[in-house]
PDB file of N, CA and C in Angstrom:
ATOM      1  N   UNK A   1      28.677   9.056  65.917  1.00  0.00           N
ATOM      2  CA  UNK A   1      27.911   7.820  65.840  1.00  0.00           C
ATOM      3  C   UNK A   1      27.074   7.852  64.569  1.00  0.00           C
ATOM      4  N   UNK A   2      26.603   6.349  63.854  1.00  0.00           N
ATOM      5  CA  UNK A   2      26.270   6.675  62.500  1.00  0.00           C
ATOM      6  C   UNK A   2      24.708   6.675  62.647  1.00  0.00           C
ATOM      7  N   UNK A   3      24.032   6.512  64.264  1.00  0.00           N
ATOM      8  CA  UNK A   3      22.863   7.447  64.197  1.00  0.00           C
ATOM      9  C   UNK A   3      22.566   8.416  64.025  1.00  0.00           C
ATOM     10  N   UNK A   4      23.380   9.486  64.424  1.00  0.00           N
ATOM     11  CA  UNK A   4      23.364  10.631  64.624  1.00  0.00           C
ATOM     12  C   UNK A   4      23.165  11.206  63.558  1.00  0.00           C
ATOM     13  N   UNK A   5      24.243  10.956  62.064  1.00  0.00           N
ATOM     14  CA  UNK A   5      24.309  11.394  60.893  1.00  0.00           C
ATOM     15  C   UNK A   5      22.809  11.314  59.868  1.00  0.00           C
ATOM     16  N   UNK A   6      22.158  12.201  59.134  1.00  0.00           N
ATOM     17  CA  UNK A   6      21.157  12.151  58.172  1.00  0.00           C
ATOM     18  C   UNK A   6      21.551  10.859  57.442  1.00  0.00           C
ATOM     19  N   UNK A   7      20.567  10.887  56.532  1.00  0.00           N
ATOM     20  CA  UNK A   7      20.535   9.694  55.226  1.00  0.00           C
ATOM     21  C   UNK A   7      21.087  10.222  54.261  1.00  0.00           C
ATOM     22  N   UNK A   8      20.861  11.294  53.929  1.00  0.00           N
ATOM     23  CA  UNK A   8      21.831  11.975  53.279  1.00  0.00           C
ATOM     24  C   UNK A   8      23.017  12.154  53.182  1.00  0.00           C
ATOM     25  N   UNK A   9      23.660  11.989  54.393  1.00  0.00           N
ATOM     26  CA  UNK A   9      24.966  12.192  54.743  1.00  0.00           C
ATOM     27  C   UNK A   9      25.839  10.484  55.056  1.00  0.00           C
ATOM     28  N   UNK A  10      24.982   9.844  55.687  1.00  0.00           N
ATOM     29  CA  UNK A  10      25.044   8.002  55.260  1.00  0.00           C
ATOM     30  C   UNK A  10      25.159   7.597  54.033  1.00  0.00           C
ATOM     31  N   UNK A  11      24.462   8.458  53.115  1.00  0.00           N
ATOM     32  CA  UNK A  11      24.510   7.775  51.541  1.00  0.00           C
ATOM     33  C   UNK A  11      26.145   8.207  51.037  1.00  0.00           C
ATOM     34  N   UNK A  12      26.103   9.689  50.897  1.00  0.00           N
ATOM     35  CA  UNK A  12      27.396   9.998  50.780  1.00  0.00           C
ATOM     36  C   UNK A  12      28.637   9.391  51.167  1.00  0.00           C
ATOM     37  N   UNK A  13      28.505   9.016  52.792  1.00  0.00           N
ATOM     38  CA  UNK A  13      29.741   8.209  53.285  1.00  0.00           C
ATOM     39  C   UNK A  13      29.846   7.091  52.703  1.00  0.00           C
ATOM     40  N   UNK A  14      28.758   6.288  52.479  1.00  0.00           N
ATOM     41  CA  UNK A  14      28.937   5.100  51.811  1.00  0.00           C
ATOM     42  C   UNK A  14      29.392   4.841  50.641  1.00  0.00           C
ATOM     43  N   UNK A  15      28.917   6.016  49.594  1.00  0.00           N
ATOM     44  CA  UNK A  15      29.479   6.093  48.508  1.00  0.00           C
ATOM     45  C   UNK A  15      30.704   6.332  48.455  1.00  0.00           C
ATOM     46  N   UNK A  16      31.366   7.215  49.137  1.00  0.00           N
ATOM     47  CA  UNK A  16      32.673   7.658  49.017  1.00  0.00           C
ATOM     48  C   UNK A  16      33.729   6.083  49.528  1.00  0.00           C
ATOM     49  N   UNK A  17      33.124   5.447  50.926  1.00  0.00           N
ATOM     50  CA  UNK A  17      33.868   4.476  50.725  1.00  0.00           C
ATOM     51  C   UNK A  17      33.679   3.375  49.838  1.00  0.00           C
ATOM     52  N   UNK A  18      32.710   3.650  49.135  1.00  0.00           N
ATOM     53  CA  UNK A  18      32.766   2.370  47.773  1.00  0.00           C
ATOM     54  C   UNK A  18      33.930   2.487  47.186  1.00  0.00           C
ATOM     55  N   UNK A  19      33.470   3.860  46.461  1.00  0.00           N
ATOM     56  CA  UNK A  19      34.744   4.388  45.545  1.00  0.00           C
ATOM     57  C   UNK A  19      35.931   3.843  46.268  1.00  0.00           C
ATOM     58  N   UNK A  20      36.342   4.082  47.124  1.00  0.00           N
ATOM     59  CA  UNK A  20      37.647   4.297  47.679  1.00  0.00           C
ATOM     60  C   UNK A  20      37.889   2.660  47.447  1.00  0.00           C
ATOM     61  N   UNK A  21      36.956   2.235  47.872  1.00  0.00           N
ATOM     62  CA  UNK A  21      37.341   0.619  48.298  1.00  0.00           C
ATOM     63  C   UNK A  21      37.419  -0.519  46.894  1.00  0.00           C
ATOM     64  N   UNK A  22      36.392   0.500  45.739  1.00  0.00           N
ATOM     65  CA  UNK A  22      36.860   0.183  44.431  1.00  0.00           C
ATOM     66  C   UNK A  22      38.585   0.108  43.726  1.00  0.00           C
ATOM     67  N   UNK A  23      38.447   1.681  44.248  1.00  0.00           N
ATOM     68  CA  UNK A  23      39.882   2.081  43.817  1.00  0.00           C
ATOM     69  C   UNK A  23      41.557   1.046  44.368  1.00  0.00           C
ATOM     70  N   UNK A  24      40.933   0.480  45.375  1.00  0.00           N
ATOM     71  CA  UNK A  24      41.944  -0.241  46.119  1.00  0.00           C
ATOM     72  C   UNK A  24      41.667  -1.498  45.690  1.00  0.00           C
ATOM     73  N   UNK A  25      40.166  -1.932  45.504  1.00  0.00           N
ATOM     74  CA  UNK A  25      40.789  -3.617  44.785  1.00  0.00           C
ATOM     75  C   UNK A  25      41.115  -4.109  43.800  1.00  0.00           C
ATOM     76  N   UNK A  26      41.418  -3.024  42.861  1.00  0.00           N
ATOM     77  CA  UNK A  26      42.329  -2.904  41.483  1.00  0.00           C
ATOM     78  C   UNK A  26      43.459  -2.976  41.776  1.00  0.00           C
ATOM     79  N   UNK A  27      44.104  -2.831  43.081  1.00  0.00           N
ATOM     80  CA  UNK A  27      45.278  -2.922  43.409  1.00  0.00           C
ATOM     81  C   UNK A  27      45.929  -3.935  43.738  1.00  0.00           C
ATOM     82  N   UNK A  28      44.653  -4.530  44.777  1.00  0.00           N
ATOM     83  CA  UNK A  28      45.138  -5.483  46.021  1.00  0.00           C
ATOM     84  C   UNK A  28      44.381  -6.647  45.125  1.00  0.00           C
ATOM     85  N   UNK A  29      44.288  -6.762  43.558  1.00  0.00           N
ATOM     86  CA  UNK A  29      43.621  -8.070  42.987  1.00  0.00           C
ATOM     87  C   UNK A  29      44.633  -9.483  42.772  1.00  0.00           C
ATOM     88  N   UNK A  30      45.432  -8.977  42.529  1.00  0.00           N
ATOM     89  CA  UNK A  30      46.603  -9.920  42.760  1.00  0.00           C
ATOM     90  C   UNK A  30      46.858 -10.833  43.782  1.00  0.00           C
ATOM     91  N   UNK A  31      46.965  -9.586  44.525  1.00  0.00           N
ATOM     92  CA  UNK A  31      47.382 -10.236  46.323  1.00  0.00           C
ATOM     93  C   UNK A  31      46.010 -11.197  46.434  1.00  0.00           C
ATOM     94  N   UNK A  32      44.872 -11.112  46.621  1.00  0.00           N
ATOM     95  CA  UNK A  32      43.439 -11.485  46.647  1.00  0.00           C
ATOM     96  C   UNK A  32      43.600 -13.080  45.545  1.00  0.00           C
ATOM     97  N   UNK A  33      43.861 -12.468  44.514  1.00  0.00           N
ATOM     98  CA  UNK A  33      43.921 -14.328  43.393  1.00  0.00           C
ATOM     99  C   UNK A  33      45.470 -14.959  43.814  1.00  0.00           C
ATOM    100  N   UNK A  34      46.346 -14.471  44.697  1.00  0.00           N
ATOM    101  CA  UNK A  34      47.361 -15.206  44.996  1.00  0.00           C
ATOM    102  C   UNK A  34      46.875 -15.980  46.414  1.00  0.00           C
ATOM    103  N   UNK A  35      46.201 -14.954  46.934  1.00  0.00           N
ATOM    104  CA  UNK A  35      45.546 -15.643  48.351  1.00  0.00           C
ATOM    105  C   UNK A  35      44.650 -16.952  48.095  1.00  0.00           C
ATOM    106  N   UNK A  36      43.982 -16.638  47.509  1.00  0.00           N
ATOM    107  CA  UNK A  36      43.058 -17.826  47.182  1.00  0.00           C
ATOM    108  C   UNK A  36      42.933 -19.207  46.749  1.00  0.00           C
ATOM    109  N   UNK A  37      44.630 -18.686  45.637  1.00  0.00           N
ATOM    110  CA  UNK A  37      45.025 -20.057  45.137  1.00  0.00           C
ATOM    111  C   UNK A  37      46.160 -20.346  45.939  1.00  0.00           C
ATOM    112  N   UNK A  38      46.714 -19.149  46.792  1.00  0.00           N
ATOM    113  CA  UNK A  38      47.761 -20.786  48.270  1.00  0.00           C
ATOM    114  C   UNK A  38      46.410 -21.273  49.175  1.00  0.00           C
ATOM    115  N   UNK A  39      45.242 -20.549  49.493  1.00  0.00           N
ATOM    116  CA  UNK A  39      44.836 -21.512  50.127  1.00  0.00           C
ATOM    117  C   UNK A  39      43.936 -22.878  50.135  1.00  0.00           C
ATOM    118  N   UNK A  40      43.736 -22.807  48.476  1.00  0.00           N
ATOM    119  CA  UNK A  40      43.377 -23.920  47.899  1.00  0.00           C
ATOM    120  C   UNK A  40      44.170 -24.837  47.842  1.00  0.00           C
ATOM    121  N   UNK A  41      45.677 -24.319  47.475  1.00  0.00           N
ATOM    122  CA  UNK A  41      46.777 -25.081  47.348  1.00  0.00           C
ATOM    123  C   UNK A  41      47.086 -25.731  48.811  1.00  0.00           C
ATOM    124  N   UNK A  42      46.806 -25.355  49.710  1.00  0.00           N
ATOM    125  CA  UNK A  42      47.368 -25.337  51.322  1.00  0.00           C
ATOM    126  C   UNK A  42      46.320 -26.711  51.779  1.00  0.00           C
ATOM    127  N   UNK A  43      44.734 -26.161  51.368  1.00  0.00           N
ATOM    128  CA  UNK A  43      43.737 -27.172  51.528  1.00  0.00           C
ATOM    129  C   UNK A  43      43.937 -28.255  50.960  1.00  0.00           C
ATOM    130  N   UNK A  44      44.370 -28.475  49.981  1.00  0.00           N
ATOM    131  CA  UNK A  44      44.520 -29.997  49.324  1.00  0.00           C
ATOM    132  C   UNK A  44      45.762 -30.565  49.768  1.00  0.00           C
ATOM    133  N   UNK A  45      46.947 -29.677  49.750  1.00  0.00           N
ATOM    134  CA  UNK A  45      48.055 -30.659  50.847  1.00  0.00           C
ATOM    135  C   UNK A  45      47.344 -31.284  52.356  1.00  0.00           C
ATOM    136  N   UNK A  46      46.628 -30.244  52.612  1.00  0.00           N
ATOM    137  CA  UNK A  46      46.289 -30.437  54.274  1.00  0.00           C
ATOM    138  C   UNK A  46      45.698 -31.865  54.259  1.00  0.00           C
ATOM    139  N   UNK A  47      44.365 -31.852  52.896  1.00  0.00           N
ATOM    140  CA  UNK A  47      44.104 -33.195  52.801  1.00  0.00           C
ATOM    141  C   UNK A  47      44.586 -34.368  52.474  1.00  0.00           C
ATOM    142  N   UNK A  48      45.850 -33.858  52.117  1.00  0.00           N
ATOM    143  CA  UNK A  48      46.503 -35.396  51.431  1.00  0.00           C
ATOM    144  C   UNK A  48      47.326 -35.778  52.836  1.00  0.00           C
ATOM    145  N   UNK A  49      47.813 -34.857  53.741  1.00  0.00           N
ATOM    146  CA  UNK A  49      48.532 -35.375  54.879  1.00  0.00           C
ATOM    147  C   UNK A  49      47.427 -35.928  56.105  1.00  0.00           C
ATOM    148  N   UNK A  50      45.946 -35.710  56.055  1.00  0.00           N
ATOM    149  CA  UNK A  50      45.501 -36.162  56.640  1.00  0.00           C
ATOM    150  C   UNK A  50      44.757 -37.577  56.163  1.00  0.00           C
ATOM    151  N   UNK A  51      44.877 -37.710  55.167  1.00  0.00           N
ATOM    152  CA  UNK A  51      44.511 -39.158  54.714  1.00  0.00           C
ATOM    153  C   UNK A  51      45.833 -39.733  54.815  1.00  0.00           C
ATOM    154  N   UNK A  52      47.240 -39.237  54.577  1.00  0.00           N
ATOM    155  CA  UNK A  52      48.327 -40.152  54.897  1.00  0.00           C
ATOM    156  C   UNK A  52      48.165 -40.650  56.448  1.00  0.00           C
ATOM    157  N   UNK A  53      48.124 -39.507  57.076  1.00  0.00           N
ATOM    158  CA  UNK A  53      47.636 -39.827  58.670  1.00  0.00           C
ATOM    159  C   UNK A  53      46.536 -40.547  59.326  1.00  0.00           C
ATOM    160  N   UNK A  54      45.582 -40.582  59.138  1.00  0.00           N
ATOM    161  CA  UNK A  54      44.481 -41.824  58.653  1.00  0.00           C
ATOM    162  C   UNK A  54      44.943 -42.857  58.394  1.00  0.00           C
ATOM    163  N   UNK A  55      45.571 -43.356  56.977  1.00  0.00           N
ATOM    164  CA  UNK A  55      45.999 -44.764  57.244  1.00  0.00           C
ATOM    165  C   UNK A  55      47.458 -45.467  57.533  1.00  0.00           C
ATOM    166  N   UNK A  56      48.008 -44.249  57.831  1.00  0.00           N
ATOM    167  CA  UNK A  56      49.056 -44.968  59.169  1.00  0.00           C
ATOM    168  C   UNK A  56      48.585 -45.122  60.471  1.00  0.00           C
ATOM    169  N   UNK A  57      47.888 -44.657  60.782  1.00  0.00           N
ATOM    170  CA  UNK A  57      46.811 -44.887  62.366  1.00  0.00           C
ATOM    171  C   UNK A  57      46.196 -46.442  62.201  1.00  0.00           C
ATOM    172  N   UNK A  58      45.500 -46.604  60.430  1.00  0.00           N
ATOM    173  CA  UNK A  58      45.207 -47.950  60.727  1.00  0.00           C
ATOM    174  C   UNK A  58      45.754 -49.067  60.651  1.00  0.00           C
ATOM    175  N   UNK A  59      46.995 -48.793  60.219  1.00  0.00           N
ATOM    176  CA  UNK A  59      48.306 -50.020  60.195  1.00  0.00           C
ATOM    177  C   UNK A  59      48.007 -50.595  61.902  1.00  0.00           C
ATOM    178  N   UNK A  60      48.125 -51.824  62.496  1.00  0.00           N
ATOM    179  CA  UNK A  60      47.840 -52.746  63.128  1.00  0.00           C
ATOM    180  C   UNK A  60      50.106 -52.684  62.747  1.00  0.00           C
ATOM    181  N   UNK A  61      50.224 -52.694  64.279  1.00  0.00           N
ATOM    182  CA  UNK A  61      52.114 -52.581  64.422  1.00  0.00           C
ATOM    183  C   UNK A  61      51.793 -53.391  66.095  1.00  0.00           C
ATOM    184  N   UNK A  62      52.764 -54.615  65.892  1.00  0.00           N
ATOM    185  CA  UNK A  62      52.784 -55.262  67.316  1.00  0.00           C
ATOM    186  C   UNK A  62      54.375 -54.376  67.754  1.00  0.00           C
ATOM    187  N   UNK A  63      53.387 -54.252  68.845  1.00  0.00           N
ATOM    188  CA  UNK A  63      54.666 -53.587  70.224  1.00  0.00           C
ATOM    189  C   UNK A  63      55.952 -54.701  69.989  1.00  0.00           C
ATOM    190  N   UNK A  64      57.105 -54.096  70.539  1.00  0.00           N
ATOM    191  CA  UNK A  64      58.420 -54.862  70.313  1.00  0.00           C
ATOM    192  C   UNK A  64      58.411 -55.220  71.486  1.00  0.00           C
ATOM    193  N   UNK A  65      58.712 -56.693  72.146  1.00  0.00           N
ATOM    194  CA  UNK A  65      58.726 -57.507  73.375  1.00  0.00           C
ATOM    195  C   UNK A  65      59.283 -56.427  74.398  1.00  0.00           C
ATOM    196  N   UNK A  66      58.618 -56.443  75.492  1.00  0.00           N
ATOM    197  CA  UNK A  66      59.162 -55.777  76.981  1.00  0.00           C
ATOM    198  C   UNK A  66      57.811 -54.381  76.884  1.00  0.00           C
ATOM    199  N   UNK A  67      57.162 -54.551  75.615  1.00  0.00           N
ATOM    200  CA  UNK A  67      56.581 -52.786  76.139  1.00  0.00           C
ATOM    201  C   UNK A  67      55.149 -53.388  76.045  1.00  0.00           C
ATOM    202  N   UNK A  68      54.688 -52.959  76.890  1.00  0.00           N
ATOM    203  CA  UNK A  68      53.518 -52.925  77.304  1.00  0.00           C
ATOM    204  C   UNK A  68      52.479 -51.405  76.710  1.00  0.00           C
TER     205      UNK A  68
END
């Protein structure tokens, strides 16, 4: 448990997973700026199909005789 451990020994762990976690987003930076720009890309389709959807909802369409 990370009560248990000194401050001393908290600082260390922390540091070591910096590093580590440094060392890995030199890697994974790509993946990270590819992520970001599909889901920007994803967000602005999403919005253009929900404004298409929006104003086909407000098209006014008479029912075809017999339907209620």
């Amino acid at each position: 448990e990370v009560v248990a451990l000194g401050a001393a020994v908290q600082a260390a762990l922390r540091n070591r997973l910096l590093r580590t976690l440094g060392r890995h987003l030199t890697t994974l930076g790509p993946f990270l700026t590819g992520a970001v720009a599909g889901g920007a890309l994803n967000r602005a389709a999403t919005r253009r199909l929900a404004e298409a959807v929006r104003a086909d909802l407000r098209i006014s369409r008479a029912l075809p005789p017999g339907k209620s």
